[in-house]
PDB file of N, CA and C in Angstrom:
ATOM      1  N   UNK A   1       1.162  -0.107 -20.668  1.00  0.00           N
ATOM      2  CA  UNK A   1       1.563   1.090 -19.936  1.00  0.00           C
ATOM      3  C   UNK A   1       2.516   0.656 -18.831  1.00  0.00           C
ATOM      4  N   UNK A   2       3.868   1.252 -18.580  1.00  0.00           N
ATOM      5  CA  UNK A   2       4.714   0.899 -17.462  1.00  0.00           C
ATOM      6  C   UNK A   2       4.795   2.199 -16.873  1.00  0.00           C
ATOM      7  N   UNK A   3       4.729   2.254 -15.488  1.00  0.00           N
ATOM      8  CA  UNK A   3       4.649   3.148 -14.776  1.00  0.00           C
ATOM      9  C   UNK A   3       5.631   3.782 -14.187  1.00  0.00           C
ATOM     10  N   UNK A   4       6.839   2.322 -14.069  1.00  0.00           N
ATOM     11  CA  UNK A   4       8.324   2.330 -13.696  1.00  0.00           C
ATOM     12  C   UNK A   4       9.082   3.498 -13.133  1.00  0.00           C
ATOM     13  N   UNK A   5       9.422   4.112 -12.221  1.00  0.00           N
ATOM     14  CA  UNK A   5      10.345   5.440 -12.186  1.00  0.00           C
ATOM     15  C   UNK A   5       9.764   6.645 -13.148  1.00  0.00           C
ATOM     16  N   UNK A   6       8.243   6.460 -12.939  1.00  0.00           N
ATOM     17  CA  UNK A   6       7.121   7.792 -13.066  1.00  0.00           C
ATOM     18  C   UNK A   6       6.727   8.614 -11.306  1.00  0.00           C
ATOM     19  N   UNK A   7       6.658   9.883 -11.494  1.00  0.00           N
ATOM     20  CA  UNK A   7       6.685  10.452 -10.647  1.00  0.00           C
ATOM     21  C   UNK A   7       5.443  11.429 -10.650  1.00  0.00           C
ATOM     22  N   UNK A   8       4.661  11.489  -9.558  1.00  0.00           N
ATOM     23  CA  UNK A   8       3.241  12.073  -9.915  1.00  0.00           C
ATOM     24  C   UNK A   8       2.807  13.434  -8.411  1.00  0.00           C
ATOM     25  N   UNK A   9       2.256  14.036  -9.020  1.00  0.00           N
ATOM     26  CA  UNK A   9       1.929  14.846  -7.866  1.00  0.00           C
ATOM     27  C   UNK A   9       0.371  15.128  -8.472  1.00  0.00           C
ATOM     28  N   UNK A  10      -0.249  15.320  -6.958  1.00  0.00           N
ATOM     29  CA  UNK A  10      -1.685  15.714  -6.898  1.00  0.00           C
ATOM     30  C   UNK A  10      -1.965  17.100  -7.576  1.00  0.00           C
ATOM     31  N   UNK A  11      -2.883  17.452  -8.084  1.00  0.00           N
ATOM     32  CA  UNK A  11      -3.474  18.480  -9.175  1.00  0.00           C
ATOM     33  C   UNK A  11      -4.587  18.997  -8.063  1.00  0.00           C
ATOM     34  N   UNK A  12      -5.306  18.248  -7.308  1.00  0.00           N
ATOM     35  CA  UNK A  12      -6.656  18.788  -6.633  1.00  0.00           C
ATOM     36  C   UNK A  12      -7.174  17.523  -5.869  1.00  0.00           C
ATOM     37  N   UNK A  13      -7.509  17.835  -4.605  1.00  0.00           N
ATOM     38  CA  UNK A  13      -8.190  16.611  -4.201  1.00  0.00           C
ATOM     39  C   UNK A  13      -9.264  16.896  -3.343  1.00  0.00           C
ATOM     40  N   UNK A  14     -10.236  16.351  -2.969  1.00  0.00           N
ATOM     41  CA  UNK A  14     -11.737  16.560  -2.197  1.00  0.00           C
ATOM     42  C   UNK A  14     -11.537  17.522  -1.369  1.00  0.00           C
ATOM     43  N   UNK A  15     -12.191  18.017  -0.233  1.00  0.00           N
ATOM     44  CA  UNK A  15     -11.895  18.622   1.132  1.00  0.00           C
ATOM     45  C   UNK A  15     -11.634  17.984   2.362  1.00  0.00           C
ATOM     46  N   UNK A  16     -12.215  16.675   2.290  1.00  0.00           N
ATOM     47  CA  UNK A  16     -11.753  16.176   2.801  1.00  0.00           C
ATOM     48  C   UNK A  16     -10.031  15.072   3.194  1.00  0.00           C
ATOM     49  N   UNK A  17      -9.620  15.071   1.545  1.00  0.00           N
ATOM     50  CA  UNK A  17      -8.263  14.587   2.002  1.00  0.00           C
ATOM     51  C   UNK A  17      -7.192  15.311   2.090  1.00  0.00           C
ATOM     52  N   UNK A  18      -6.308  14.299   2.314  1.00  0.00           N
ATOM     53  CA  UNK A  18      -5.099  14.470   2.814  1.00  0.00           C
ATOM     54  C   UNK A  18      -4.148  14.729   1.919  1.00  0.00           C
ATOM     55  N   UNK A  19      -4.219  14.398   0.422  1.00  0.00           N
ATOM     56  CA  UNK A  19      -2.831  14.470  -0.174  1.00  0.00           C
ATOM     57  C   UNK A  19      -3.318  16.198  -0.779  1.00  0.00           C
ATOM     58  N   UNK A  20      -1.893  16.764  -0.825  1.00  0.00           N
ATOM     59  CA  UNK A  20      -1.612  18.085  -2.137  1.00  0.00           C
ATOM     60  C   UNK A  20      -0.799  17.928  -2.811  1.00  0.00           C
ATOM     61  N   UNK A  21      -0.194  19.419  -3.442  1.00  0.00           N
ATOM     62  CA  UNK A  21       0.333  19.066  -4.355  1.00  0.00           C
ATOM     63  C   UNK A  21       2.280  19.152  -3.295  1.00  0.00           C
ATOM     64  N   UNK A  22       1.913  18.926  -2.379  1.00  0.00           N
ATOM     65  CA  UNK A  22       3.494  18.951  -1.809  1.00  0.00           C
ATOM     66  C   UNK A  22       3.801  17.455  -1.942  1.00  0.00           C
ATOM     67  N   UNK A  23       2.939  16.638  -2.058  1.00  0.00           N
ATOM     68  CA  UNK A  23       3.305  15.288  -1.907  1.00  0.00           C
ATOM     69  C   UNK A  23       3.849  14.864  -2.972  1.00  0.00           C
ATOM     70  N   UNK A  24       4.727  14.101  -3.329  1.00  0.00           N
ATOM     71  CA  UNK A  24       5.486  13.365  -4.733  1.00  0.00           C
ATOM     72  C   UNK A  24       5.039  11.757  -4.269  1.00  0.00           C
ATOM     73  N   UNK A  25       5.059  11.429  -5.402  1.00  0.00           N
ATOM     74  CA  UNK A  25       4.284   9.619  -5.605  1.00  0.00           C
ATOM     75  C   UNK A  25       5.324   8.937  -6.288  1.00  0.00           C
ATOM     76  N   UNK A  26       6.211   8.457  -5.995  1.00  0.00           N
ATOM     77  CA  UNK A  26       7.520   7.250  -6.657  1.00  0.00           C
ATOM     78  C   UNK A  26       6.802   6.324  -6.491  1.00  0.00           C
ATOM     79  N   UNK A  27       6.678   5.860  -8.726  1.00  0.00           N
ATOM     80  CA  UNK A  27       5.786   4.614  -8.773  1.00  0.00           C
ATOM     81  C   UNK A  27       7.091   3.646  -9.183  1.00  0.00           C
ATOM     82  N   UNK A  28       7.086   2.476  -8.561  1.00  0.00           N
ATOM     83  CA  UNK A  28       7.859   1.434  -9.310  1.00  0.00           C
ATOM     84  C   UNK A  28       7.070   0.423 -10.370  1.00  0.00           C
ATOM     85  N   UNK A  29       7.483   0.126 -11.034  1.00  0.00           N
ATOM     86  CA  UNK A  29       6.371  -1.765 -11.822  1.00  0.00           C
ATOM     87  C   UNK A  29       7.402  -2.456 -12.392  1.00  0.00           C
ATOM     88  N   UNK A  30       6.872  -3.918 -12.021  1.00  0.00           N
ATOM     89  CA  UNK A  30       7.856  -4.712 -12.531  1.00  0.00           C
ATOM     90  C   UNK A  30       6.258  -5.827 -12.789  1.00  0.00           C
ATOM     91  N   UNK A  31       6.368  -5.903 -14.598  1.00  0.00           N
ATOM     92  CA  UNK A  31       5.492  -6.709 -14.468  1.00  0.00           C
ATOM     93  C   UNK A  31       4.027  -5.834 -14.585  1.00  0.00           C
ATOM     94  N   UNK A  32       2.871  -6.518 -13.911  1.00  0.00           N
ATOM     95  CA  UNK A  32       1.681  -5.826 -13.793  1.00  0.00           C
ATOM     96  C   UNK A  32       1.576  -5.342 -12.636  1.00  0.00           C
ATOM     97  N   UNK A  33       2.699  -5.498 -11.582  1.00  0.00           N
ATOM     98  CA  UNK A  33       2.778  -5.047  -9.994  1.00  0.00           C
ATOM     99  C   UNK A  33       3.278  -3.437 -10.028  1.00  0.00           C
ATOM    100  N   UNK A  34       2.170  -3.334  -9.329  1.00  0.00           N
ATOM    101  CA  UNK A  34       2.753  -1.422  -9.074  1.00  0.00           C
ATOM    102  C   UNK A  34       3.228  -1.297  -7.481  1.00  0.00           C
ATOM    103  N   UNK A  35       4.409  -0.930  -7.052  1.00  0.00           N
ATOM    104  CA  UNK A  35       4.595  -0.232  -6.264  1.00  0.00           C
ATOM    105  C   UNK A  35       4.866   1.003  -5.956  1.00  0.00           C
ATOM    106  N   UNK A  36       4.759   1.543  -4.763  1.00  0.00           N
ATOM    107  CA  UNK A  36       4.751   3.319  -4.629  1.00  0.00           C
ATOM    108  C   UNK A  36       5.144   3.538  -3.204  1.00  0.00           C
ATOM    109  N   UNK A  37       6.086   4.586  -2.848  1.00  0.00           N
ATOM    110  CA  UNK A  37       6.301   5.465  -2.028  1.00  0.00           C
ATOM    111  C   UNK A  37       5.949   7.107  -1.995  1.00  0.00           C
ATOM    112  N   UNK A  38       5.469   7.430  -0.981  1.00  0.00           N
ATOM    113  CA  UNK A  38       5.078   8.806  -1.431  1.00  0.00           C
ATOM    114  C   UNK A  38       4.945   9.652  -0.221  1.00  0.00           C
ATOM    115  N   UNK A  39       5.474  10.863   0.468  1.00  0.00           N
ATOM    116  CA  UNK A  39       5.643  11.846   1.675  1.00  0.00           C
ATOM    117  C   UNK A  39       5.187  12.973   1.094  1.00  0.00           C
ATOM    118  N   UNK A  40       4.689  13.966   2.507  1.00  0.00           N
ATOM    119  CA  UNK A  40       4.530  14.993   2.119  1.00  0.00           C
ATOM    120  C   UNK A  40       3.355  15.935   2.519  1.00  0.00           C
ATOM    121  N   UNK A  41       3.571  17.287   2.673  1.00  0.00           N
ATOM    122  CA  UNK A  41       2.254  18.225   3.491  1.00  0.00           C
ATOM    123  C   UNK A  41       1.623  17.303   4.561  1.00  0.00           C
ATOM    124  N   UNK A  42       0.589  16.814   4.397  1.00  0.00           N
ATOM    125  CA  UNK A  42       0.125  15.798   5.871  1.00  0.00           C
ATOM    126  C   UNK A  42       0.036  14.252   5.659  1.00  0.00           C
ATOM    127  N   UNK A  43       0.976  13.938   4.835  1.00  0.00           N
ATOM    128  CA  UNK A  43       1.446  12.960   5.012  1.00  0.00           C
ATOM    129  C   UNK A  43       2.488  12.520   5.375  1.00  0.00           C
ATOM    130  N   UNK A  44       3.317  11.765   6.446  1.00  0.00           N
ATOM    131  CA  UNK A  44       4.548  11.525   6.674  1.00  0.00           C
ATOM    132  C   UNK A  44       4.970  10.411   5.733  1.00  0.00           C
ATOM    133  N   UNK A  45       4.718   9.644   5.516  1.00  0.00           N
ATOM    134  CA  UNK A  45       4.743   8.063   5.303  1.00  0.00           C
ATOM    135  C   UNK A  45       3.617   7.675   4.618  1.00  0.00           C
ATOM    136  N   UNK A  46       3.928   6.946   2.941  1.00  0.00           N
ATOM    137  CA  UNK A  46       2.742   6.338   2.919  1.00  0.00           C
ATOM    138  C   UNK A  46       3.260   5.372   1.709  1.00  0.00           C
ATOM    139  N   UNK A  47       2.449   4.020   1.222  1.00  0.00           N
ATOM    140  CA  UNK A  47       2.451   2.965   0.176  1.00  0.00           C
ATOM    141  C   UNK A  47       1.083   2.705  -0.607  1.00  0.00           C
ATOM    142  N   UNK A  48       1.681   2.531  -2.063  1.00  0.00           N
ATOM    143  CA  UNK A  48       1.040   1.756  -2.325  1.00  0.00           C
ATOM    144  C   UNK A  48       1.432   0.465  -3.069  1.00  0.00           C
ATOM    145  N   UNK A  49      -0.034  -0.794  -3.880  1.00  0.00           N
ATOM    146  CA  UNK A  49       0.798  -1.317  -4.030  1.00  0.00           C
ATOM    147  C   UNK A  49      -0.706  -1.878  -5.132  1.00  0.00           C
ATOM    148  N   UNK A  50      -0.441  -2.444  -5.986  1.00  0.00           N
ATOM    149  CA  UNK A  50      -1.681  -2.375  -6.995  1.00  0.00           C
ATOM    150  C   UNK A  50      -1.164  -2.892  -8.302  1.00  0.00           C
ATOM    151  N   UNK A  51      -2.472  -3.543  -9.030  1.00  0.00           N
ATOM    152  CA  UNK A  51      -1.771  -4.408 -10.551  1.00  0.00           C
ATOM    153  C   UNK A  51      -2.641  -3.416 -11.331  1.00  0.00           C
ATOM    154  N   UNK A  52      -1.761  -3.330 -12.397  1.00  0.00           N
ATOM    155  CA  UNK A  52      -2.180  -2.794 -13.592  1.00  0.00           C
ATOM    156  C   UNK A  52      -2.700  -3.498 -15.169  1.00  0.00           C
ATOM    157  N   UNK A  53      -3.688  -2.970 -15.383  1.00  0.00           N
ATOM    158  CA  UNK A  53      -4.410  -3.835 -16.508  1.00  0.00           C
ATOM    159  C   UNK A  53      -3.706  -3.849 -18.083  1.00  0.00           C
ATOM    160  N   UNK A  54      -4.411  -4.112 -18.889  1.00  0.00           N
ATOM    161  CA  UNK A  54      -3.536  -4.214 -20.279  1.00  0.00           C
ATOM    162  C   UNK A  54      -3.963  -2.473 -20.712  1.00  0.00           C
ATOM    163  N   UNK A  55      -4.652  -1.754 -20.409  1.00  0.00           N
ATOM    164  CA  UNK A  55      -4.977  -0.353 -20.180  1.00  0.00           C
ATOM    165  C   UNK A  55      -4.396   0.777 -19.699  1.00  0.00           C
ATOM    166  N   UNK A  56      -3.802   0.318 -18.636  1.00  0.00           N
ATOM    167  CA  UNK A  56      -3.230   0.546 -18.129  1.00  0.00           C
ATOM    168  C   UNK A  56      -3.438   1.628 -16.686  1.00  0.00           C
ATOM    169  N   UNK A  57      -4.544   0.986 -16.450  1.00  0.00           N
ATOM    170  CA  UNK A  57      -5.779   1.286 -15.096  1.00  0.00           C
ATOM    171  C   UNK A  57      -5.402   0.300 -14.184  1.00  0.00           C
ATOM    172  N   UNK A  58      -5.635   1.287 -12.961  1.00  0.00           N
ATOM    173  CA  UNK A  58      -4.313   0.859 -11.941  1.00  0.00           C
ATOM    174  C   UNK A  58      -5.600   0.106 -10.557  1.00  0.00           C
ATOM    175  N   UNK A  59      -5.701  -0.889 -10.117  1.00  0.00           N
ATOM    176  CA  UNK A  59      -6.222  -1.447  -8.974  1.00  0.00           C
ATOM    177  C   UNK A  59      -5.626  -1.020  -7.652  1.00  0.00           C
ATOM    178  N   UNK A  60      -5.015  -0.418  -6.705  1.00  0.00           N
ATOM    179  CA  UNK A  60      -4.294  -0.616  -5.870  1.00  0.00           C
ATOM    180  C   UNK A  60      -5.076  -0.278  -4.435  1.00  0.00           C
ATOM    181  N   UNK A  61      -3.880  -0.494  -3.369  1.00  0.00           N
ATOM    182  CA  UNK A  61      -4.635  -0.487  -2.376  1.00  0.00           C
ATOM    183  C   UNK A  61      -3.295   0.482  -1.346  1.00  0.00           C
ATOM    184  N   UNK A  62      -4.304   1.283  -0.964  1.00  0.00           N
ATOM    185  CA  UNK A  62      -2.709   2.251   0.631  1.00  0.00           C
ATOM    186  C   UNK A  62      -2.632   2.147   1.936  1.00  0.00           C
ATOM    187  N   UNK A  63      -1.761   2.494   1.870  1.00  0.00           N
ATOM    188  CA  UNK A  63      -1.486   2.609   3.702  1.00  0.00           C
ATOM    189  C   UNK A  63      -0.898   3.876   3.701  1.00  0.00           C
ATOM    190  N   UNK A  64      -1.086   4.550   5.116  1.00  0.00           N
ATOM    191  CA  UNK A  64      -0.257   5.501   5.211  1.00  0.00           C
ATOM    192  C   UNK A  64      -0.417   6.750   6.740  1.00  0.00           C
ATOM    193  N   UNK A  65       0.441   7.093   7.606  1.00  0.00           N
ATOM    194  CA  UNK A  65       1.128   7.379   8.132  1.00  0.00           C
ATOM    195  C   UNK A  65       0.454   9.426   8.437  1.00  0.00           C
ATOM    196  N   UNK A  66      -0.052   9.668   9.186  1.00  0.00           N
ATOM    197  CA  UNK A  66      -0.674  11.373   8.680  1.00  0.00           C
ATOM    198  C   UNK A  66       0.260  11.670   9.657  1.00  0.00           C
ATOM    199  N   UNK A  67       0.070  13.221   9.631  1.00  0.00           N
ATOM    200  CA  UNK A  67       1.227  14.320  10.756  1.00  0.00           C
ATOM    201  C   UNK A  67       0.486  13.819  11.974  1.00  0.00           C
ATOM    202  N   UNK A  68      -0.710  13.959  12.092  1.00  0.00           N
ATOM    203  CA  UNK A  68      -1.572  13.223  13.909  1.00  0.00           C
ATOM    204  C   UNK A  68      -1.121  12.191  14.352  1.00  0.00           C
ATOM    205  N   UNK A  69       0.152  11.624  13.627  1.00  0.00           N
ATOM    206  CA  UNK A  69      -0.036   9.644  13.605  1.00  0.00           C
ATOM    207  C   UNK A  69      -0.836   8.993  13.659  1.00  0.00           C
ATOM    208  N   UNK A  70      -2.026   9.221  12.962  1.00  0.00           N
ATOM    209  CA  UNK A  70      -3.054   8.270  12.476  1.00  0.00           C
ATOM    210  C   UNK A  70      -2.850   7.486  10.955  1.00  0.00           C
ATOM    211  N   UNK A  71      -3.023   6.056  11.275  1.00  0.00           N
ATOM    212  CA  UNK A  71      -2.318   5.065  10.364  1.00  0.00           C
ATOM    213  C   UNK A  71      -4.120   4.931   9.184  1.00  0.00           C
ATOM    214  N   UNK A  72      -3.875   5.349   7.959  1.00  0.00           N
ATOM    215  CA  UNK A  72      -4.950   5.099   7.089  1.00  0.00           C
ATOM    216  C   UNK A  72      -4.866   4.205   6.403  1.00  0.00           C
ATOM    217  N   UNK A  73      -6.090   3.776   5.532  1.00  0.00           N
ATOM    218  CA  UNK A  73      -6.100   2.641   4.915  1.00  0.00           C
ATOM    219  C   UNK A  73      -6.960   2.915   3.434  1.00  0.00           C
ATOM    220  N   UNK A  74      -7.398   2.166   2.753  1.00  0.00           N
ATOM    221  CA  UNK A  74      -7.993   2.447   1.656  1.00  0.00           C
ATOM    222  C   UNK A  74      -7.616   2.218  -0.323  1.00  0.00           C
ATOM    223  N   UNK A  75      -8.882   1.878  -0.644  1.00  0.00           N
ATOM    224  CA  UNK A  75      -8.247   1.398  -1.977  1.00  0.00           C
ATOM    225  C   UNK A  75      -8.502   3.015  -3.136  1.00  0.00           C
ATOM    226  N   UNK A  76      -8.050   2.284  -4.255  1.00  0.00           N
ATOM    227  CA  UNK A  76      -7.545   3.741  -4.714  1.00  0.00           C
ATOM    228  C   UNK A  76      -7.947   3.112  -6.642  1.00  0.00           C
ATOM    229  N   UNK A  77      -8.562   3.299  -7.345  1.00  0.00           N
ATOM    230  CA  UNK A  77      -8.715   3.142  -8.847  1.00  0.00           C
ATOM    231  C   UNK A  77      -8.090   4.103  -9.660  1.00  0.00           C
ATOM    232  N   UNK A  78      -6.969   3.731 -10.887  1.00  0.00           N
ATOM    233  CA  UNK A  78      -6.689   4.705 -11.424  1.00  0.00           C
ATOM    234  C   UNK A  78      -6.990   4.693 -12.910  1.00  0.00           C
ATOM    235  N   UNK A  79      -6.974   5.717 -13.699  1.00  0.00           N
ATOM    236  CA  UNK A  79      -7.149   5.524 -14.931  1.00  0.00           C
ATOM    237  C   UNK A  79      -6.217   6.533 -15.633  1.00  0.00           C
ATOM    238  N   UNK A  80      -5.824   5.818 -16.735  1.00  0.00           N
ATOM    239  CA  UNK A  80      -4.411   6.933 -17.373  1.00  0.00           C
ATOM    240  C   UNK A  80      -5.184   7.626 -18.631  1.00  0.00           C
ATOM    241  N   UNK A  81      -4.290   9.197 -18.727  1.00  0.00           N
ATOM    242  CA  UNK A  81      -4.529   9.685 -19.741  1.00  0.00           C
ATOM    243  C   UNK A  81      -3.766  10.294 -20.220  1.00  0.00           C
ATOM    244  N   UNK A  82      -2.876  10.139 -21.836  1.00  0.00           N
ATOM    245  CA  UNK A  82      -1.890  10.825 -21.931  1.00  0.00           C
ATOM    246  C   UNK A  82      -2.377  12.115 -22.713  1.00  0.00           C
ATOM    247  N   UNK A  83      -1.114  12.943 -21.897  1.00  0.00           N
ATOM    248  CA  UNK A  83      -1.119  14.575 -22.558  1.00  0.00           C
ATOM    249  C   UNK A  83      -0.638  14.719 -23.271  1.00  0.00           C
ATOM    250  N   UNK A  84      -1.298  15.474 -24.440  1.00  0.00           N
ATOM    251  CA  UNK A  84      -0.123  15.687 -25.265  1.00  0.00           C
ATOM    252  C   UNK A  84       1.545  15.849 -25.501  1.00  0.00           C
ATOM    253  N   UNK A  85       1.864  16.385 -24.387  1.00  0.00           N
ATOM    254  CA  UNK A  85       2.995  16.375 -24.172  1.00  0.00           C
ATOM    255  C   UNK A  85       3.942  15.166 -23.879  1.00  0.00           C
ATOM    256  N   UNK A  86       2.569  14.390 -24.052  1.00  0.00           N
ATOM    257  CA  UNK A  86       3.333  12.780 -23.222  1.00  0.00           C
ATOM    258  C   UNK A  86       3.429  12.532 -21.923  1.00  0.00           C
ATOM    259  N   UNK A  87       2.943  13.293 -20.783  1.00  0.00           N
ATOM    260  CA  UNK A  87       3.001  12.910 -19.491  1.00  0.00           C
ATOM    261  C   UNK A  87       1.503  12.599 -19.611  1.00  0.00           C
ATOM    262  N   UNK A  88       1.381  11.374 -18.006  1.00  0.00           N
ATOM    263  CA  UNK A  88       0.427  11.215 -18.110  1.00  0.00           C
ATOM    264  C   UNK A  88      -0.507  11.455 -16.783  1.00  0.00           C
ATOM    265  N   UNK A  89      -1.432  11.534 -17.132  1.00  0.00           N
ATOM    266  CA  UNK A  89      -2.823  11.963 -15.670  1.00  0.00           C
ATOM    267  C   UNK A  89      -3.250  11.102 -15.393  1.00  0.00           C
ATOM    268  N   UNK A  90      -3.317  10.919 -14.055  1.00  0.00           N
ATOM    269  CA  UNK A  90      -4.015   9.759 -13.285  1.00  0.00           C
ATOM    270  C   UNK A  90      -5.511  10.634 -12.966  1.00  0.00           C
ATOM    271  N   UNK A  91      -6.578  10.144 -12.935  1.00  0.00           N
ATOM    272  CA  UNK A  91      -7.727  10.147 -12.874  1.00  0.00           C
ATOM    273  C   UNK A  91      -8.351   9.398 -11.809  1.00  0.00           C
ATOM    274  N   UNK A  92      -8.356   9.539 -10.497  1.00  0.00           N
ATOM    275  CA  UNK A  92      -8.416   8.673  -9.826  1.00  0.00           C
ATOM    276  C   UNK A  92      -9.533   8.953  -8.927  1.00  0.00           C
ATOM    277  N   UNK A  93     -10.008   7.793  -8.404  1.00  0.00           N
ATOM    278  CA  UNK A  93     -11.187   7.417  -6.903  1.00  0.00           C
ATOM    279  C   UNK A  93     -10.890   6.442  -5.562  1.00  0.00           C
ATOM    280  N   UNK A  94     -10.439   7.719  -5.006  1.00  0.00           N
ATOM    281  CA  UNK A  94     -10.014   7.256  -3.597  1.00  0.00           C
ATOM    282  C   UNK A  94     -10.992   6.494  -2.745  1.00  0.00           C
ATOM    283  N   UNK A  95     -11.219   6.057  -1.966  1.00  0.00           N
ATOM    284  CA  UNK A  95     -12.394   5.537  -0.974  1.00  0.00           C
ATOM    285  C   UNK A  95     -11.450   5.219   0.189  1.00  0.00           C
TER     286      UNK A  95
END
């Protein structure tokens, strides 16, 4: 699975967080290395950065930047699923 110049937006997330669906996720990979940029609703600023398995289930870990300027932290598990259509869903567990 290459993730490369895939572009993702949130579907639903807890009550407690921070991302919606205003936020966009620019994934880069080179390799099994994932990188990511991603802004948006109450996020100003944020990264990630995470290896991907032969599965193509994502390890990574974030940083990131809120409208309060409070700097967050936290790792992030992903798991892919393709849609029929061929795009794919991240399935993920924030902590």
């Amino acid at each position: 699975m290459n993730y490369n110049n895939r572009k993702f937006r949130p579907v639903h997330n807890t009550e407690n967080g921070e991302t919606s669906s205003q936020i966009i996720f620019h994934y880069k990979q080179q390799g099994n290395i994932l990188t990511c940029t991603y802004a948006g609703g109450k996020i100003l600023t944020g990264q990630l950065i995470g290896l991907v398995d032969e599965e193509g289930n994502i390890d990574m870990r974030y940083h990131q930047v809120n409208m309060q300027g409070q700097i967050m932290t936290g790792i992030c598990k992903s798991r892919p699923e393709i849609l029929i259509n061929g795009k794919i869903r991240l399935h993920e567990e924030w902590q």
